[in-house]
Protein backbone atom coordinates (compact mmCIF):
# COMPACT_ATOMS: atom_id res chain seq x y z
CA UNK A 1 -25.76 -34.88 36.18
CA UNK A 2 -26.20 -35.41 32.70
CA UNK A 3 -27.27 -31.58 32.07
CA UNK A 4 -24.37 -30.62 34.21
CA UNK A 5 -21.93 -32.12 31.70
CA UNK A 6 -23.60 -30.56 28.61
CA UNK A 7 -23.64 -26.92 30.19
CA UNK A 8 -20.13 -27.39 31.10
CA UNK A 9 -19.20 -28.66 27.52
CA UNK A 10 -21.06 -25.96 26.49
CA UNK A 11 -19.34 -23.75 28.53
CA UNK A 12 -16.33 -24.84 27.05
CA UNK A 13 -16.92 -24.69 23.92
CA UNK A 14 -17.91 -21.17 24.40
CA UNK A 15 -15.05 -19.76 25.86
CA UNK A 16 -12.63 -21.68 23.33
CA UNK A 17 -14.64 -19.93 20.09
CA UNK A 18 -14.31 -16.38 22.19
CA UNK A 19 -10.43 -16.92 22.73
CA UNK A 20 -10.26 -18.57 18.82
CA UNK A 21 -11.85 -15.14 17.98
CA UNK A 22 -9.75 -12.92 19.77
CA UNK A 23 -6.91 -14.77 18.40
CA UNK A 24 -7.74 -14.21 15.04
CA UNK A 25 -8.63 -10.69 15.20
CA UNK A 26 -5.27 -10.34 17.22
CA UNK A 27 -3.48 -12.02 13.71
CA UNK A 28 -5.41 -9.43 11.11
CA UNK A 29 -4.43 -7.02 13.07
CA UNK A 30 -0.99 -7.78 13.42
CA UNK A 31 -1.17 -8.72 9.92
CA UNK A 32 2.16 -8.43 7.86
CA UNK A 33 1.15 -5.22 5.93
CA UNK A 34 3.53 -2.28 4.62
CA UNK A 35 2.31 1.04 3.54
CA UNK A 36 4.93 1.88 0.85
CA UNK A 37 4.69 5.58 -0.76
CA UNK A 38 6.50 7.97 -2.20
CA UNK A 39 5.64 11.56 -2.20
CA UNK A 40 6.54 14.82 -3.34
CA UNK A 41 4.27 17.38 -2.09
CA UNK A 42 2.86 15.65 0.60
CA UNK A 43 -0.51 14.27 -0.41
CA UNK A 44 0.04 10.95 -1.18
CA UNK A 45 2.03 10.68 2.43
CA UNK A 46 -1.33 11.53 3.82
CA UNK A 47 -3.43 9.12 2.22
CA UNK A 48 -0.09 6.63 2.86
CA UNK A 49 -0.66 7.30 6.65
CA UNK A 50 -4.80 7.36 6.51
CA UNK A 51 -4.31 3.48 4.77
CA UNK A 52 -1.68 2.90 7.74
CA UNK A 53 -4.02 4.48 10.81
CA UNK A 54 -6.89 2.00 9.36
CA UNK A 55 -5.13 -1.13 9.08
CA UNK A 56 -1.99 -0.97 11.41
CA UNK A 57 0.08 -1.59 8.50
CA UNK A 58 3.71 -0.16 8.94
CA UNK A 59 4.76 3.36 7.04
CA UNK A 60 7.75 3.22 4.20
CA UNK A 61 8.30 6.07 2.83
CA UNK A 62 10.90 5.65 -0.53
CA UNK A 63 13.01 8.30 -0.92
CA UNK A 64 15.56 9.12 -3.83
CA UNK A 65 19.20 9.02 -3.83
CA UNK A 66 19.16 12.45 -5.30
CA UNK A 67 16.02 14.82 -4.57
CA UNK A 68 13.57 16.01 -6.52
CA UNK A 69 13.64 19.67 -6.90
CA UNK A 70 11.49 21.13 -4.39
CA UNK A 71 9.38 24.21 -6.37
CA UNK A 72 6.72 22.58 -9.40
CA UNK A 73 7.51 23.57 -12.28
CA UNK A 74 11.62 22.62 -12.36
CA UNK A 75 10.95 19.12 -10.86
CA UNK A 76 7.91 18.80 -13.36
CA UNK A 77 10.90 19.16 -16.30
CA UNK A 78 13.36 16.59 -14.55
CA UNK A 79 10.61 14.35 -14.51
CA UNK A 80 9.56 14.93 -18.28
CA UNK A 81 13.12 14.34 -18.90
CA UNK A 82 13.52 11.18 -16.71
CA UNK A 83 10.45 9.91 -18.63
CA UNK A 84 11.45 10.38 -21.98
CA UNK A 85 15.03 9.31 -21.53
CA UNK A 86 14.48 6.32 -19.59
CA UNK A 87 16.74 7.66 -16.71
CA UNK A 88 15.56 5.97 -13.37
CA UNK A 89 16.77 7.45 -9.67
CA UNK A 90 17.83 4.95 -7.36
CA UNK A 91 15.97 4.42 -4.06
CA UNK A 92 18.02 5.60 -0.80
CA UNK A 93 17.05 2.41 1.04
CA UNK A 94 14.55 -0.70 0.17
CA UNK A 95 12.24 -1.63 2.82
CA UNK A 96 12.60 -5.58 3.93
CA UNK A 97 9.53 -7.06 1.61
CA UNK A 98 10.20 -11.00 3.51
CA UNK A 99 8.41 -9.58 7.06
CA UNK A 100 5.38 -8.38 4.64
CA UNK A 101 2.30 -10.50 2.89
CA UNK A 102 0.27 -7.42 1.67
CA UNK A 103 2.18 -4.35 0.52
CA UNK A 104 0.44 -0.70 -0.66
CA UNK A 105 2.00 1.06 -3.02
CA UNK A 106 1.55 4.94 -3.47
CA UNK A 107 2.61 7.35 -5.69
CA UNK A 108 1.58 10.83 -7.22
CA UNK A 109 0.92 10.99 -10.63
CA UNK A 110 3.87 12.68 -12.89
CA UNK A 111 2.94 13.08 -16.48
CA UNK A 112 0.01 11.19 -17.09
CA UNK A 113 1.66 7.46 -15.10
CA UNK A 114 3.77 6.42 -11.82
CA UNK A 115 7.11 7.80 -11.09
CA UNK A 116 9.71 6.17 -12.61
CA UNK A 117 11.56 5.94 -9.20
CA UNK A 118 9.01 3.72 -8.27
CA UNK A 119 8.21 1.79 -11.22
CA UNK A 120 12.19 1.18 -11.36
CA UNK A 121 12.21 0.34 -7.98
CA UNK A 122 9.64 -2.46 -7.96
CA UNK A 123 10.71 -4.07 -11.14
CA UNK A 124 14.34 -4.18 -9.54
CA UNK A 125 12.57 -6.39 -6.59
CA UNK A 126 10.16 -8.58 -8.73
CA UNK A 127 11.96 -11.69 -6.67
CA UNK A 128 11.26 -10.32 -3.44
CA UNK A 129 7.61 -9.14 -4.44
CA UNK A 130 6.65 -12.46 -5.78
CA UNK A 131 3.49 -13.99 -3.98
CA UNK A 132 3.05 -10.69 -2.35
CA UNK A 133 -0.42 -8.65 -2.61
CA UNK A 134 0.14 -5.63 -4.09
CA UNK A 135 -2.50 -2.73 -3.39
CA UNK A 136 -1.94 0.54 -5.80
CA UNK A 137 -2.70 3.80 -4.44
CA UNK A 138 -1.94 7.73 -6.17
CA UNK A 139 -2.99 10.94 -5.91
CA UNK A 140 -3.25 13.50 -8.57
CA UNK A 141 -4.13 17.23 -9.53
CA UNK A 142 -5.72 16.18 -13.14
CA UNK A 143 -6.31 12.46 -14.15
CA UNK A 144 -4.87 9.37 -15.26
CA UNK A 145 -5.40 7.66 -12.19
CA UNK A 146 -6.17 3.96 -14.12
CA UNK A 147 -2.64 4.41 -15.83
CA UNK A 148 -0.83 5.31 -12.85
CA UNK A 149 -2.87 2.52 -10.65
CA UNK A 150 -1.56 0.31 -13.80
CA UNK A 151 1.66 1.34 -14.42
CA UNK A 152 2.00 -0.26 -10.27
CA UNK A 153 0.18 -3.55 -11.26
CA UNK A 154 2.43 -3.60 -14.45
CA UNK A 155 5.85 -3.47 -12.70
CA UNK A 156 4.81 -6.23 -10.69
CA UNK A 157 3.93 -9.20 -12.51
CA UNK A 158 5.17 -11.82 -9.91
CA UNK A 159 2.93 -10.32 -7.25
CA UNK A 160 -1.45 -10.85 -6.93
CA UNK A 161 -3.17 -7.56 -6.97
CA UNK A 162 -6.06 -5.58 -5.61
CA UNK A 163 -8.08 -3.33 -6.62
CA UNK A 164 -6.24 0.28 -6.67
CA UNK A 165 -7.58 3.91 -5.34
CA UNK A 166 -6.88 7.26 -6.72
CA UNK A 167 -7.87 10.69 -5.52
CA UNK A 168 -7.53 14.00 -5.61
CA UNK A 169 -7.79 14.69 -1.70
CA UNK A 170 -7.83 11.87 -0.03
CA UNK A 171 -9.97 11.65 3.43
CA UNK A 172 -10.33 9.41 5.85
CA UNK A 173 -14.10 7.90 5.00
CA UNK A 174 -13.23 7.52 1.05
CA UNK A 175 -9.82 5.76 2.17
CA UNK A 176 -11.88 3.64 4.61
CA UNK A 177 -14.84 2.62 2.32
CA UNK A 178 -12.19 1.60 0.09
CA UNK A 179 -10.24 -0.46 2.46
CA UNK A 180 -13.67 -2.32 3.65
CA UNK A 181 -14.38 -2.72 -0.73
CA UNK A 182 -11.07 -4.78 -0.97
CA UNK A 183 -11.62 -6.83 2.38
CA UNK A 184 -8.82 -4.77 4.56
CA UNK A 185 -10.86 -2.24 6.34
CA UNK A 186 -12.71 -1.84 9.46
């Protein structure tokens, strides 16, 4: 009798700690994560939707209120321009940061740092980023991957931050090694 009672406590306890563990992995992986990117060319949407495929995190993709132009070398001088002026797009639409704890942000990297769309753009919503986690992500043709990944950390100083990731051609093992080095991967 008295075995009977400790198997079936056993038993119980059992079954609760495999439906507490389901639960839980249920919850990371319905975790409240946006992948937030803008991108020109179309890299950094790919390493935007690797991130997203490998932690279920829901695609944003920020567009301008006036587009980029589309061939290199003209939308290289607006940019140069944008930078040295101080002139700052606006962002078509914002996504809603209040459904999100952990937010990527991606960019490519235009003369030598971030955008200044996005760099704008997230200093306009320092309030709504507070208390967030902030995850920086670019892709580039040269360097200055730290200054870019900075520029992101810099323009959001109410926010916690992980470590960043910067390539040149992103694939899906290099994205997911870095996801499991930062404690959001598989």
């Amino acid at each position: 009798m008295k075995l009977k009672s400790i198997l079936m406590a056993t038993a119980i306890m059992m079954l609760t700690s495999c439906s507490l563990i389901a639960q839980n992995s249920k919850n990371s992986q319905n975790s409240k994560t946006l992948v937030m990117y803008f991108s020109w060319g179309g890299t950094t949407e790919k390493m935007a939707k690797m991130i997203s495929s490998s932690n279920g995190g829901e695609l944003f993709r920020i567009e301008p209120t006036k587009a980029y132009p589309t061939s290199y070398t003209p939308c290289t001088e607006v940019v140069k321009e944008e930078l040295d002026n101080g002139i700052f797009r606006q962002v078509k639409k914002a996504p809603d940061f209040s459904k999100y704890d952990t937010i990527f942000v991606g960019v490519p990297v235009w003369w030598h740092t971030a955008p200044t769309l996005m760099t704008h753009f997230l200093e306009e919503n320092k309030e709504a980023l507070k208390g967030k986690t902030i995850i920086p992500f670019c892709t580039y043709q040269a360097t200055y991957r730290a200054e870019t990944l900075q520029a992101i950390v810099d323009a959001t100083p109410t926010a916690s931050h992980k470590e960043g990731y910067g390539t040149t051609n992103p694939n899906q093992n290099d994205v997911d090694a870095w996801l499991k080095k930062i404690g959001l991967g598989k």
